[in-house]
N, C-alpha and C. Protein backbone atom coordinates (compact mmCIF):
# COMPACT_ATOMS: atom_id res chain seq x y z
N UNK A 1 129.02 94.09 80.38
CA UNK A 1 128.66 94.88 81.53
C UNK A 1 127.35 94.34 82.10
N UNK A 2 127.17 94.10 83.35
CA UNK A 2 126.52 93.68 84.07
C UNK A 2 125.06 94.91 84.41
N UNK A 3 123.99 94.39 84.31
CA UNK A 3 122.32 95.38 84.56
C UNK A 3 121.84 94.96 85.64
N UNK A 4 121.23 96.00 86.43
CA UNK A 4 120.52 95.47 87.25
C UNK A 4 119.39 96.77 87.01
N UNK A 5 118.20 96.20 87.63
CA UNK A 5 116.72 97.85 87.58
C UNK A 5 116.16 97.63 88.43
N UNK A 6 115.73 98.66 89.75
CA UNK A 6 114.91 98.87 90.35
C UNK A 6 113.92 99.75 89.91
N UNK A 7 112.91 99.94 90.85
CA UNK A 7 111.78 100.80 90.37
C UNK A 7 111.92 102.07 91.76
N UNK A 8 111.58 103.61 91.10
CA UNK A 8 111.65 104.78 92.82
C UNK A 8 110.85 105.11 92.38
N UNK A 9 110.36 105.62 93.77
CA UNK A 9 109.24 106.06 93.78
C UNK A 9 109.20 108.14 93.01
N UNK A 10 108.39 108.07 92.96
CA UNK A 10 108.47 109.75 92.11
C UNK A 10 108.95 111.00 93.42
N UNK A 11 108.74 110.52 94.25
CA UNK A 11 109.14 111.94 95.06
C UNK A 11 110.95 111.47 95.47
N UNK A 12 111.38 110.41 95.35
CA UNK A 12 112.85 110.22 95.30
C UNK A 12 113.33 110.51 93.83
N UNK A 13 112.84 109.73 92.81
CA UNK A 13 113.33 109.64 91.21
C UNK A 13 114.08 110.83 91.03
N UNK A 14 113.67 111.65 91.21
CA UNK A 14 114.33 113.27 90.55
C UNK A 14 115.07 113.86 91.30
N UNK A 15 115.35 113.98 92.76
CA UNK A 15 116.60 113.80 93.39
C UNK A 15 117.76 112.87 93.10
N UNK A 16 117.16 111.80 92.54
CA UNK A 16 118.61 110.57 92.24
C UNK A 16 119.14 110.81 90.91
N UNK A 17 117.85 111.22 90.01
CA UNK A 17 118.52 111.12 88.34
C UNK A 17 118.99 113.09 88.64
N UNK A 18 119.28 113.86 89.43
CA UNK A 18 120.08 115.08 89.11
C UNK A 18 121.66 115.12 89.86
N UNK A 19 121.37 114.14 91.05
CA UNK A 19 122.71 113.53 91.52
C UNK A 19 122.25 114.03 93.16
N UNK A 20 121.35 114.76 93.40
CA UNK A 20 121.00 115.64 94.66
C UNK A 20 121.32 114.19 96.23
N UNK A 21 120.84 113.00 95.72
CA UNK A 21 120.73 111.77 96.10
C UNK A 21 121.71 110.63 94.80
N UNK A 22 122.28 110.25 95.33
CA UNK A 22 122.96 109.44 94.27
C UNK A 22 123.14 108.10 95.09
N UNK A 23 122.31 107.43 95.52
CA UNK A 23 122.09 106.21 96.37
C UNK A 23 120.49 105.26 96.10
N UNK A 24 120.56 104.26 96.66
CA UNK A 24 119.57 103.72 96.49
C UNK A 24 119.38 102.88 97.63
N UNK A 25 118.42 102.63 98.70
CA UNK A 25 118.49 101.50 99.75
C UNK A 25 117.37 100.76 99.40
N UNK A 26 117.46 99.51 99.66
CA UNK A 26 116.62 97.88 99.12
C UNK A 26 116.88 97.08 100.18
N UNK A 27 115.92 96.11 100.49
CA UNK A 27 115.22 95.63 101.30
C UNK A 27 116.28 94.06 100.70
N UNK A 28 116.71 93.10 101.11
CA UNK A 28 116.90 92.14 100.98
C UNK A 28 115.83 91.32 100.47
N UNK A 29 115.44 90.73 99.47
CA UNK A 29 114.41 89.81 99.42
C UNK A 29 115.63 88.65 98.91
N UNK A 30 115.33 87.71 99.66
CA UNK A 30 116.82 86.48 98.91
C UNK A 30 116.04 85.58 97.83
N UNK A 31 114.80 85.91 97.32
CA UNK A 31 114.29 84.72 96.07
C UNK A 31 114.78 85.81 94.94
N UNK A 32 114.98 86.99 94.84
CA UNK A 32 115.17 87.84 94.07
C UNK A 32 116.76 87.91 93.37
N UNK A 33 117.24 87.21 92.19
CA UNK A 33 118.63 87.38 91.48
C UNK A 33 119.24 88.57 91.93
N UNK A 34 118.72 89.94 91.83
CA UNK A 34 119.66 91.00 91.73
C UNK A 34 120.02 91.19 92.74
N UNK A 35 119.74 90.62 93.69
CA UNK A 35 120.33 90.67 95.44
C UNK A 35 121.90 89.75 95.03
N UNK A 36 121.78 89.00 94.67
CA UNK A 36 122.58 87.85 94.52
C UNK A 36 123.90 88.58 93.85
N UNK A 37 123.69 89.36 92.84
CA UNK A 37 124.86 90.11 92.02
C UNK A 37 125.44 91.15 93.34
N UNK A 38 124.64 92.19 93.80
CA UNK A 38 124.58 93.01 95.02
C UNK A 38 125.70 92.34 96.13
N UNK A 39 125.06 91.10 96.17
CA UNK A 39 125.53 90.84 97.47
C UNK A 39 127.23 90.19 96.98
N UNK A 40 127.70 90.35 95.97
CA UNK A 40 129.32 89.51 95.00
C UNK A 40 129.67 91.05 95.06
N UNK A 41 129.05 92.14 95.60
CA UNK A 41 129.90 93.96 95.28
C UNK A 41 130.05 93.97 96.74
N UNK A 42 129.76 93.61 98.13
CA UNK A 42 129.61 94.21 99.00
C UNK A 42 131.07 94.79 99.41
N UNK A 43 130.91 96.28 99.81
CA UNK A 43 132.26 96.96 100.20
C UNK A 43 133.63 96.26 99.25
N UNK A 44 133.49 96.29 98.36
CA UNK A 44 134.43 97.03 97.45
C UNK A 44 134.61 97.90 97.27
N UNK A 45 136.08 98.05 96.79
CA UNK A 45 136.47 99.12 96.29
C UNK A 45 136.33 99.73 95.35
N UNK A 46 135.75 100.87 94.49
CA UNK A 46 135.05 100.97 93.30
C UNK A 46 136.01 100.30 91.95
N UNK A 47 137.39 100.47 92.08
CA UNK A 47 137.88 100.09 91.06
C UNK A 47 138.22 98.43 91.35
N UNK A 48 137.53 97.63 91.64
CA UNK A 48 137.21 96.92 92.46
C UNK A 48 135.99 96.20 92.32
N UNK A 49 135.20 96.86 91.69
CA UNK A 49 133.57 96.44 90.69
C UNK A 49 133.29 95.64 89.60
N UNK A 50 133.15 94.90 89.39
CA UNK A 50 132.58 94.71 87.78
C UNK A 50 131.73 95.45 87.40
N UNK A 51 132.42 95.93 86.63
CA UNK A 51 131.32 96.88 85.27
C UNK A 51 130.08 96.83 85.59
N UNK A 52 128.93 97.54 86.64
CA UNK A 52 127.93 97.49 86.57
C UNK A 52 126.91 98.67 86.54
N UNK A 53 125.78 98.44 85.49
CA UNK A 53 124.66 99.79 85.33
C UNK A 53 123.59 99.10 86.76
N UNK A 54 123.41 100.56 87.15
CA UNK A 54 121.62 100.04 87.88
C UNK A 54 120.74 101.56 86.93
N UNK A 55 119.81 100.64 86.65
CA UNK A 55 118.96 101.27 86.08
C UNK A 55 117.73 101.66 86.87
N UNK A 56 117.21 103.16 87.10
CA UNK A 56 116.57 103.53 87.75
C UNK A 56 115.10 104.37 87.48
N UNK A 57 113.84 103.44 87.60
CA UNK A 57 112.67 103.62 86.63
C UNK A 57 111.93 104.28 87.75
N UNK A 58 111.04 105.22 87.55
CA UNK A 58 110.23 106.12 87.60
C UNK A 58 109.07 105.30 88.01
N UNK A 59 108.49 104.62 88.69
CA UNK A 59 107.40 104.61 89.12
C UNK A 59 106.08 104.76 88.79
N UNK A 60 105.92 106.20 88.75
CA UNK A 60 105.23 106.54 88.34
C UNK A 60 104.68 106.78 86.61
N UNK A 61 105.95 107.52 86.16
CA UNK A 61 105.95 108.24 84.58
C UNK A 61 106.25 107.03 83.91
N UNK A 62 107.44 105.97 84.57
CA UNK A 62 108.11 105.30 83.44
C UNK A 62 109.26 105.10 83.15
N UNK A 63 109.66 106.36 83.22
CA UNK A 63 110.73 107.63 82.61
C UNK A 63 112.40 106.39 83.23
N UNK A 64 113.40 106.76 82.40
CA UNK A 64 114.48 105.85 83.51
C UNK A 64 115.61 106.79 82.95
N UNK A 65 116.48 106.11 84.11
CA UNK A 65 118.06 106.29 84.04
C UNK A 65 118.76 105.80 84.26
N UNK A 66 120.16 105.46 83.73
CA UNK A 66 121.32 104.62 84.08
C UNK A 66 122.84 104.95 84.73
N UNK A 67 123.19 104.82 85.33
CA UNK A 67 124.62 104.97 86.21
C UNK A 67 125.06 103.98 86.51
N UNK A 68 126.70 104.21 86.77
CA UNK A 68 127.67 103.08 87.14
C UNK A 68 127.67 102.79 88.57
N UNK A 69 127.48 102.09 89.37
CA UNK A 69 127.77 101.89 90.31
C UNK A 69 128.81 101.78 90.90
N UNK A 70 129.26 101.88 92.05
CA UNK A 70 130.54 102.70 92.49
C UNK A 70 130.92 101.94 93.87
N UNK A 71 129.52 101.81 94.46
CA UNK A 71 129.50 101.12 95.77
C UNK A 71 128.41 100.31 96.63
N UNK A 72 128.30 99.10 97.05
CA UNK A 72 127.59 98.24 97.41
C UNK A 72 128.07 98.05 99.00
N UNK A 73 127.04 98.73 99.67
CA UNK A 73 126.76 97.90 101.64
C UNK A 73 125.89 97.28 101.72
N UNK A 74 125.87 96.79 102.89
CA UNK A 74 124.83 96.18 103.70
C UNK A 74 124.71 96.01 105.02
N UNK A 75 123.84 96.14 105.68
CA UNK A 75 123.91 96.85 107.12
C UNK A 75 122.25 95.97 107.37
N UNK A 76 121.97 95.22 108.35
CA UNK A 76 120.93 94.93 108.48
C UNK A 76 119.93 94.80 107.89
N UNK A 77 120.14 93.76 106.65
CA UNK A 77 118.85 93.23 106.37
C UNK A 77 118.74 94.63 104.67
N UNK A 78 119.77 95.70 105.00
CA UNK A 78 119.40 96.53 103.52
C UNK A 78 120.96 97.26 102.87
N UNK A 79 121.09 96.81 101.91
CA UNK A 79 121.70 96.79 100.50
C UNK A 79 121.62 98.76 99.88
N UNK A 80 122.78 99.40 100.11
CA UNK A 80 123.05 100.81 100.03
C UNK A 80 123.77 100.57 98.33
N UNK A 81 122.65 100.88 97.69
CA UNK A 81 123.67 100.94 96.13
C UNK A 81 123.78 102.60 95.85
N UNK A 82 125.53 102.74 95.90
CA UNK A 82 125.42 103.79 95.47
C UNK A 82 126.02 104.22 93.93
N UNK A 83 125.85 105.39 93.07
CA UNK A 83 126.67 105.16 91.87
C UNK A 83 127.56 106.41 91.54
N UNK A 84 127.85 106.77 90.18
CA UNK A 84 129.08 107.60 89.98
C UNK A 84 128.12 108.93 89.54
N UNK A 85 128.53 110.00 90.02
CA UNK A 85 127.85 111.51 89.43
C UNK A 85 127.48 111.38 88.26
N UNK A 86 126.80 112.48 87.55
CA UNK A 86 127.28 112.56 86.16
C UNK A 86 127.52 113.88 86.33
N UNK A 87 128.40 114.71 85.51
CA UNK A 87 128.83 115.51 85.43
C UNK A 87 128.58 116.50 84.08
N UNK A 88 127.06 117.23 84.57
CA UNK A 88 126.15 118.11 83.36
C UNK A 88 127.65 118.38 82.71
């Protein structure tokens, strides 16, 4: 299974790790690998994915979390990762 980690900022983090937000938008940087994996998902179909976690670190605390990703856009220059609920 394939990893990727960004870093959010603390006033997003806790909307994304309860599901309130279950997305992520990123800036294209093209010297950066994990664009490169990103950009091999675009608009697929989820069953349609390779097996992939994005791991999502806290900024601030540290603190992280992991989900499957589900769906990869791109729309001008920024990369919409979105992933699968979890279901308390």
């Amino acid at each position: 299974m394939k990893h990727i980690k960004f870093k959010s900022d603390d006033k997003y983090y806790h909307v994304e790790y309860y599901g309130d937000k279950n997305n992520t938008v990123r800036r294209l940087e093209r010297s950066d690998e994990r664009f490169e994996l990103l950009n091999s998902m675009i608009d697929r179909d989820s069953d349609k994915i390779e097996d992939c976690i994005i791991e999502i670190e806290n900024s601030s605390s540290g603190e992280t979390f992991c989900r499957v990703i589900r769906n990869v856009s791109y729309w001008d220059g920024l990369f919409i990762i979105t992933w699968h609920e979890v279901v308390y």
